[in-house]
PDB file of N, CA and C in Angstrom:
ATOM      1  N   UNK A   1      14.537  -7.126  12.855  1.00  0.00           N
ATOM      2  CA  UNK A   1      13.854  -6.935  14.120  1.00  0.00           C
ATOM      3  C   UNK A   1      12.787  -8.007  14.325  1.00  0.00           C
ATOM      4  N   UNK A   2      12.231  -8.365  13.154  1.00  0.00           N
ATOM      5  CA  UNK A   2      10.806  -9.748  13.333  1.00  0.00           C
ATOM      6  C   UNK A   2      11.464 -10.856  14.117  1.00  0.00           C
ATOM      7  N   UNK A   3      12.773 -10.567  13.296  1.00  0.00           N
ATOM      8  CA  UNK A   3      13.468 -12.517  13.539  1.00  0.00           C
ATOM      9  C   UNK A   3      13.732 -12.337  15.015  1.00  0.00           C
ATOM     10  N   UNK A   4      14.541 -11.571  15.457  1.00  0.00           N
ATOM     11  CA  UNK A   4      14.610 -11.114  16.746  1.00  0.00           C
ATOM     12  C   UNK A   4      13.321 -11.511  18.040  1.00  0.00           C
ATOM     13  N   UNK A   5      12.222 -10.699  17.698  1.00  0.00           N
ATOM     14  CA  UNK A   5      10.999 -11.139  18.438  1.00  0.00           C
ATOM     15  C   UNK A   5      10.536 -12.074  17.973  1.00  0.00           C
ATOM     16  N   UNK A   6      10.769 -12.757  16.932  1.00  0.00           N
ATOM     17  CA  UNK A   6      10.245 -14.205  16.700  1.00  0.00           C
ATOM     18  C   UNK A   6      10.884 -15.002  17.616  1.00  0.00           C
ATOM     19  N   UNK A   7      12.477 -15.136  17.542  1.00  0.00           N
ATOM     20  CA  UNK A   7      13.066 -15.994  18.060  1.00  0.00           C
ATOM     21  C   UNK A   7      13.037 -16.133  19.587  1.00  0.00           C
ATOM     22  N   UNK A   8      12.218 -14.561  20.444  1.00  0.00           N
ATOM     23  CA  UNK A   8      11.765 -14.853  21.731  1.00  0.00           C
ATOM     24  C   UNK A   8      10.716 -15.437  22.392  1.00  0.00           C
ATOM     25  N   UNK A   9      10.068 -15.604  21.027  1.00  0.00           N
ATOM     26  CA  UNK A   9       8.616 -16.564  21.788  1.00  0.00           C
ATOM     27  C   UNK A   9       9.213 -17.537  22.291  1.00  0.00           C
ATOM     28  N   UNK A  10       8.022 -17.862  23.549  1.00  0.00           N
ATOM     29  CA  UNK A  10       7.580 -19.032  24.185  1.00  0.00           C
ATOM     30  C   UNK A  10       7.094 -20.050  23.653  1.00  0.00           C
ATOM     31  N   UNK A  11       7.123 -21.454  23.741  1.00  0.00           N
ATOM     32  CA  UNK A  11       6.177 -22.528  23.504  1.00  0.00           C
ATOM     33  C   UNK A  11       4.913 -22.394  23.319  1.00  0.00           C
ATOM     34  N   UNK A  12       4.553 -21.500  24.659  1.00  0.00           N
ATOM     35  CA  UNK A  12       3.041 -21.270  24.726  1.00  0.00           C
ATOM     36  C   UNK A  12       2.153 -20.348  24.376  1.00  0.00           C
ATOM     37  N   UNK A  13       2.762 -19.318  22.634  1.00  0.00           N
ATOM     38  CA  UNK A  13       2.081 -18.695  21.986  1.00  0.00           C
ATOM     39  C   UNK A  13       1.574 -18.958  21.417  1.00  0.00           C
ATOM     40  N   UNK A  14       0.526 -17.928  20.242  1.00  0.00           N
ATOM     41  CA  UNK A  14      -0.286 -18.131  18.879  1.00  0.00           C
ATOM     42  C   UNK A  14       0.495 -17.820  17.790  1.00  0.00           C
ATOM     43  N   UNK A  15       1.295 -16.628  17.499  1.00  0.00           N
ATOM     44  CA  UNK A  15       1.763 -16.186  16.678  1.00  0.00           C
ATOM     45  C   UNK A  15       2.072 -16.983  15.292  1.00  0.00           C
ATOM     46  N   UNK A  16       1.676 -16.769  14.706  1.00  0.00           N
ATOM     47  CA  UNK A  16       1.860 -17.913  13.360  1.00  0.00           C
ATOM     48  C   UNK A  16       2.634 -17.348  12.815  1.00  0.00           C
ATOM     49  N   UNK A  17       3.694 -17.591  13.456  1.00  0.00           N
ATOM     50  CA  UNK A  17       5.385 -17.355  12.900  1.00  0.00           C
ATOM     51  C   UNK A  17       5.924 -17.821  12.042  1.00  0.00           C
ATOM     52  N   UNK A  18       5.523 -19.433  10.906  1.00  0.00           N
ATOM     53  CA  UNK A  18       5.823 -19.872   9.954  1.00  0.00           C
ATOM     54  C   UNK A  18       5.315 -18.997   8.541  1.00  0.00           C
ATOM     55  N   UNK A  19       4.513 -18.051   9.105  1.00  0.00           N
ATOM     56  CA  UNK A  19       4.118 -17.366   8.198  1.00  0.00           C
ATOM     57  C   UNK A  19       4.951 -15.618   7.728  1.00  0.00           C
ATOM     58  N   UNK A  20       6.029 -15.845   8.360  1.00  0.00           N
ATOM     59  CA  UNK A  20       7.145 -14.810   8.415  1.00  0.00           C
ATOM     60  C   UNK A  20       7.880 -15.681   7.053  1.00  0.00           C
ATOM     61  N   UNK A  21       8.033 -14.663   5.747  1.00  0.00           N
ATOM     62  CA  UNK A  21       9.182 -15.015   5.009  1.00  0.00           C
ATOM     63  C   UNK A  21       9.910 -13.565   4.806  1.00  0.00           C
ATOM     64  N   UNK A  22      11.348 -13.899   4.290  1.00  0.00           N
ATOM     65  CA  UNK A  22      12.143 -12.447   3.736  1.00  0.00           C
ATOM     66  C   UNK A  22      11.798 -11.852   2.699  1.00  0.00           C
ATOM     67  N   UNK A  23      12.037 -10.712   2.169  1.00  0.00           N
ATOM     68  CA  UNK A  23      11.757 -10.005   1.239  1.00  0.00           C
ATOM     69  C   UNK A  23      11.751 -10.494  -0.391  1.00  0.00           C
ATOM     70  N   UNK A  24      12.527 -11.888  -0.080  1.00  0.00           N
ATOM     71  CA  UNK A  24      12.912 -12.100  -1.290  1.00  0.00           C
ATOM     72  C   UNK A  24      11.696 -13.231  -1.857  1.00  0.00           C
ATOM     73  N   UNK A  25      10.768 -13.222  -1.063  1.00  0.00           N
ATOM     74  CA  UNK A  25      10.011 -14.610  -0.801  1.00  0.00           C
ATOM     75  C   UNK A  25      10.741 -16.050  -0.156  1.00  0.00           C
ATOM     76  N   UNK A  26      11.397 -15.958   0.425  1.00  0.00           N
ATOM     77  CA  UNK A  26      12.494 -16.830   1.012  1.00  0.00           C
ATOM     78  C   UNK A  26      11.951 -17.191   2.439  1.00  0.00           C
ATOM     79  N   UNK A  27      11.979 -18.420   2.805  1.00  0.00           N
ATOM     80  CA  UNK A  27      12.184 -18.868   4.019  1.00  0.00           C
ATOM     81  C   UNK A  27      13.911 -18.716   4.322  1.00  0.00           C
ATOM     82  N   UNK A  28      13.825 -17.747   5.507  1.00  0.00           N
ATOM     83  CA  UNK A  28      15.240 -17.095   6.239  1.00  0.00           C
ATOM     84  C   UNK A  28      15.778 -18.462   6.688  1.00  0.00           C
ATOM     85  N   UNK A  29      17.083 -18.435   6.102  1.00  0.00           N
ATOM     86  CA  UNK A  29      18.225 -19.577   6.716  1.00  0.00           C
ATOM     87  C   UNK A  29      18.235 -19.532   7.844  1.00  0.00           C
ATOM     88  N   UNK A  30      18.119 -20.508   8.606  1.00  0.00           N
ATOM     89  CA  UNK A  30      18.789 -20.374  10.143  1.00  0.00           C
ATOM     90  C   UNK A  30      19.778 -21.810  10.513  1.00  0.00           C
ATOM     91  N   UNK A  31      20.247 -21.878  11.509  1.00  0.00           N
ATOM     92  CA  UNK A  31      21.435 -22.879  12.085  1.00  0.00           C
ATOM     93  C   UNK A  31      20.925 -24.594  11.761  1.00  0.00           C
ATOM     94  N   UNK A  32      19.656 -24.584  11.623  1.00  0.00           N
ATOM     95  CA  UNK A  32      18.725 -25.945  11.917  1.00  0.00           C
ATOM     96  C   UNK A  32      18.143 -25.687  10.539  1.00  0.00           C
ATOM     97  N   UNK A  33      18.825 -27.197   9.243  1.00  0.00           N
ATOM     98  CA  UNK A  33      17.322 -27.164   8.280  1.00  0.00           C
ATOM     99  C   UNK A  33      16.789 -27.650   8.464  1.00  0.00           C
ATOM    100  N   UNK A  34      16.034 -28.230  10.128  1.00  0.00           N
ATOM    101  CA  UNK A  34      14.966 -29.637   9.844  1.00  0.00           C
ATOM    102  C   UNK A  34      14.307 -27.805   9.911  1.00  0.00           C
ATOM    103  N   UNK A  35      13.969 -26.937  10.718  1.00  0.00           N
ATOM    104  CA  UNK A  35      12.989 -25.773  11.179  1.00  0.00           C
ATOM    105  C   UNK A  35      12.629 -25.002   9.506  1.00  0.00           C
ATOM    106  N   UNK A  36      13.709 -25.119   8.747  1.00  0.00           N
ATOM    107  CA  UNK A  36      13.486 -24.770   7.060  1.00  0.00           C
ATOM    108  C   UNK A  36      12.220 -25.428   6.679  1.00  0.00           C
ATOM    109  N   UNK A  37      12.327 -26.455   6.985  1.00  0.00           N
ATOM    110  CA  UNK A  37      11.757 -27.832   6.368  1.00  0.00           C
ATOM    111  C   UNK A  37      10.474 -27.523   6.753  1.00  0.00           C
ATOM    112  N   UNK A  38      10.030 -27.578   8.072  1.00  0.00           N
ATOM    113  CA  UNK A  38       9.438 -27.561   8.736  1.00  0.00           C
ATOM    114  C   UNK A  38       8.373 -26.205   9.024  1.00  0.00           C
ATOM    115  N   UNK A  39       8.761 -25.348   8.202  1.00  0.00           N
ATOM    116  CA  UNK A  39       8.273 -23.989   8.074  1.00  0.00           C
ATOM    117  C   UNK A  39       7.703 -23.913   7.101  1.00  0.00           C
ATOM    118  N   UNK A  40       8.312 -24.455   5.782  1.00  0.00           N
ATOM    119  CA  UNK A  40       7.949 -25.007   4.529  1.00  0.00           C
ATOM    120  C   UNK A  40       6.525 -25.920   4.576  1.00  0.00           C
ATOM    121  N   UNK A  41       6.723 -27.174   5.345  1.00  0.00           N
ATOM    122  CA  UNK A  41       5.386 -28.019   5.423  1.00  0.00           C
ATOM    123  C   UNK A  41       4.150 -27.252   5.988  1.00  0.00           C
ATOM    124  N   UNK A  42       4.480 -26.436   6.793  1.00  0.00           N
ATOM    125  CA  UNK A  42       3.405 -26.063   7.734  1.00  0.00           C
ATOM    126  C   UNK A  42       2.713 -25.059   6.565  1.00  0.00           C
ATOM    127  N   UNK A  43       3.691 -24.352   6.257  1.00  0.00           N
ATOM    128  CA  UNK A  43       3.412 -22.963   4.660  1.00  0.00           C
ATOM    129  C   UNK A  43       2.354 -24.225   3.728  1.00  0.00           C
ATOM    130  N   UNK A  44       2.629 -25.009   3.101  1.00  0.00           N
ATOM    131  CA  UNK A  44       2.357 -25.801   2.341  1.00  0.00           C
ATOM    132  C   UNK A  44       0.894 -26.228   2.559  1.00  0.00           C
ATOM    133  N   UNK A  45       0.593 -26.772   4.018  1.00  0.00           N
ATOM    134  CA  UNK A  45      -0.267 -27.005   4.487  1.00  0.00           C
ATOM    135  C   UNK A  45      -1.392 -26.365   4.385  1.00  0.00           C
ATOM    136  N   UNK A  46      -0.589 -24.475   4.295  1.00  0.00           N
ATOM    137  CA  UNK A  46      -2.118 -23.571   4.618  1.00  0.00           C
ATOM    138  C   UNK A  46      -2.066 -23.447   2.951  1.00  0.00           C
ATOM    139  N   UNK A  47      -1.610 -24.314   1.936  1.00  0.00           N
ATOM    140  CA  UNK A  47      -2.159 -23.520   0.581  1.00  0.00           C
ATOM    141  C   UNK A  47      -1.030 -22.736   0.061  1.00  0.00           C
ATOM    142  N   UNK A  48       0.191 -21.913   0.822  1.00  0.00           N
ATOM    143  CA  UNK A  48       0.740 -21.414  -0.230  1.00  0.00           C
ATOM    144  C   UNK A  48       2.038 -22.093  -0.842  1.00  0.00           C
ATOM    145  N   UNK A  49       2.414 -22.114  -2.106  1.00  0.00           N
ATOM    146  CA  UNK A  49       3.226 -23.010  -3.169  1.00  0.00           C
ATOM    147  C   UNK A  49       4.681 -22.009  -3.233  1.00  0.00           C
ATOM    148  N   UNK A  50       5.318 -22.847  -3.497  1.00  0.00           N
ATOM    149  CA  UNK A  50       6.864 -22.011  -3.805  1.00  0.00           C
ATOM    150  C   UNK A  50       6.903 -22.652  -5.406  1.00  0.00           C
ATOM    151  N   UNK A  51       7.750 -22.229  -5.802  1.00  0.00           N
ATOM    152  CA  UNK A  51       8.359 -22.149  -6.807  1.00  0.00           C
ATOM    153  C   UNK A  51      10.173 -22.905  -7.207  1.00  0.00           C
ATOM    154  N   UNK A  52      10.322 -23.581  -8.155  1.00  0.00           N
ATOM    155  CA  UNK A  52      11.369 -24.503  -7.809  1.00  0.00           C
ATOM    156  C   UNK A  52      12.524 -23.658  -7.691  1.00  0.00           C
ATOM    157  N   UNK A  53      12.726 -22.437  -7.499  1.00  0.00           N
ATOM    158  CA  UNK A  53      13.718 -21.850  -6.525  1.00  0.00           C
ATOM    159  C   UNK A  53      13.922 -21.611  -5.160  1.00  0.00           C
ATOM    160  N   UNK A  54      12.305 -21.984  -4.677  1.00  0.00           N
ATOM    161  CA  UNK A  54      12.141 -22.061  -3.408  1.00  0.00           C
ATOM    162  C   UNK A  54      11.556 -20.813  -2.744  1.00  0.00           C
ATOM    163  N   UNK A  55      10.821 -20.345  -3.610  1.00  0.00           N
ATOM    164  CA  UNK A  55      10.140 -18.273  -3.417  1.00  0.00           C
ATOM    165  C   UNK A  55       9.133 -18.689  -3.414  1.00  0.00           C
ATOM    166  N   UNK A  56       8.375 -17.813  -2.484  1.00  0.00           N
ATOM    167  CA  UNK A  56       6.812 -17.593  -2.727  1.00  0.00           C
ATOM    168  C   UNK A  56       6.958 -16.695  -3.547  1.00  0.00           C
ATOM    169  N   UNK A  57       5.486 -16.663  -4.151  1.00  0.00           N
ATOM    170  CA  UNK A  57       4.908 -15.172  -5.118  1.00  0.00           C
ATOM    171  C   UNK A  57       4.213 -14.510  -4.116  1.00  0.00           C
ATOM    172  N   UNK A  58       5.312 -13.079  -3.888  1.00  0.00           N
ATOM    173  CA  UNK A  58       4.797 -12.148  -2.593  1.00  0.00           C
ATOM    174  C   UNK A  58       3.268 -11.858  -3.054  1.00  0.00           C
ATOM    175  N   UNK A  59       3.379 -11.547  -4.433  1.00  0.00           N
ATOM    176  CA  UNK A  59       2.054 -10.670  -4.799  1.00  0.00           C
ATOM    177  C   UNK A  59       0.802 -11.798  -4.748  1.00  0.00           C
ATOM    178  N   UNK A  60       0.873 -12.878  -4.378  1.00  0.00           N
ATOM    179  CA  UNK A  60      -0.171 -13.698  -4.896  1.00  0.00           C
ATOM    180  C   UNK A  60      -0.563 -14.129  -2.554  1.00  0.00           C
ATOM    181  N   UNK A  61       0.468 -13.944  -2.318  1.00  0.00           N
ATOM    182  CA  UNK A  61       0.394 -14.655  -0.510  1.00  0.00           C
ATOM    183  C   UNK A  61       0.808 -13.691   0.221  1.00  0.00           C
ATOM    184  N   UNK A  62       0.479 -12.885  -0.237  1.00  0.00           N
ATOM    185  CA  UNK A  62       1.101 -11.586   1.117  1.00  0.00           C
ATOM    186  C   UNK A  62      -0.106 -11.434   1.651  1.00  0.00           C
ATOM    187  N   UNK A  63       0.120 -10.737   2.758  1.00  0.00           N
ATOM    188  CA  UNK A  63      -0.747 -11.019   3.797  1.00  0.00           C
ATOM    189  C   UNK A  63      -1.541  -9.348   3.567  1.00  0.00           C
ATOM    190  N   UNK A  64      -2.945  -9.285   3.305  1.00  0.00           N
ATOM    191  CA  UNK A  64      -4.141  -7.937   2.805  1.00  0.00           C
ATOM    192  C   UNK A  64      -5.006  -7.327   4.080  1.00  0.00           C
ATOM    193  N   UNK A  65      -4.677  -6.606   4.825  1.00  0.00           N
ATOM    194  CA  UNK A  65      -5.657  -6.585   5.966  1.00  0.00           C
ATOM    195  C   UNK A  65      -6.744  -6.511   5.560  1.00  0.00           C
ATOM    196  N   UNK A  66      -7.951  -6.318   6.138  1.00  0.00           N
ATOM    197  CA  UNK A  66      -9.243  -5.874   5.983  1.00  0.00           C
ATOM    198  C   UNK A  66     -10.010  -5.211   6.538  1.00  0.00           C
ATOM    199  N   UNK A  67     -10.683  -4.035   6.257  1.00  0.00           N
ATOM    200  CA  UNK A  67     -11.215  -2.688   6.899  1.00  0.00           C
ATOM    201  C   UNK A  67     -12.286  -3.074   7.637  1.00  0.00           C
ATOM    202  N   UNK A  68     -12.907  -2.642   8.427  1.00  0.00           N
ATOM    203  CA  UNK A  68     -13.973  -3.397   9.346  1.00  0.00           C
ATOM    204  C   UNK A  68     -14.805  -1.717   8.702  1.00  0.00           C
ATOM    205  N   UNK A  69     -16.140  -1.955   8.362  1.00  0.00           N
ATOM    206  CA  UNK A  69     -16.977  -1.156   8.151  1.00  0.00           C
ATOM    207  C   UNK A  69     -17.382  -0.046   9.011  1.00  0.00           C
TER     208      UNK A  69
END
């Protein structure tokens, strides 16, 4: 269902959609690997590392909300 409403954004959102991976820590295959690639650099950019299988460590980059007092 994410990939779904991911894949309907507009140009002209915020959504930091490179920050969507699968369960497996996987950047999701799609039709285009430059957008693999490219999901990867941007990931890279903010700090988080894969692993030479190509996984994040869910437990180390998953995303923690935070309680407002």
């Amino acid at each position: 269902m994410v990939g779904y409403a991911l894949n309907a954004l507009t140009g002209d959102h915020s959504v930091p959609w490179q920050r969507v991976i699968n369960a497996r820590g996987e950047i999701s295959r799609r039709g285009d690997r430059e957008w693999e690639r490219f999901q990867r650099t941007l990931l890279e950019e903010e700090g988080v590392s894969f692993n030479t299988a190509g996984r994040v460590d869910l437990q180390a980059f998953r995303w923690r909300p935070t309680r407002d007092p």
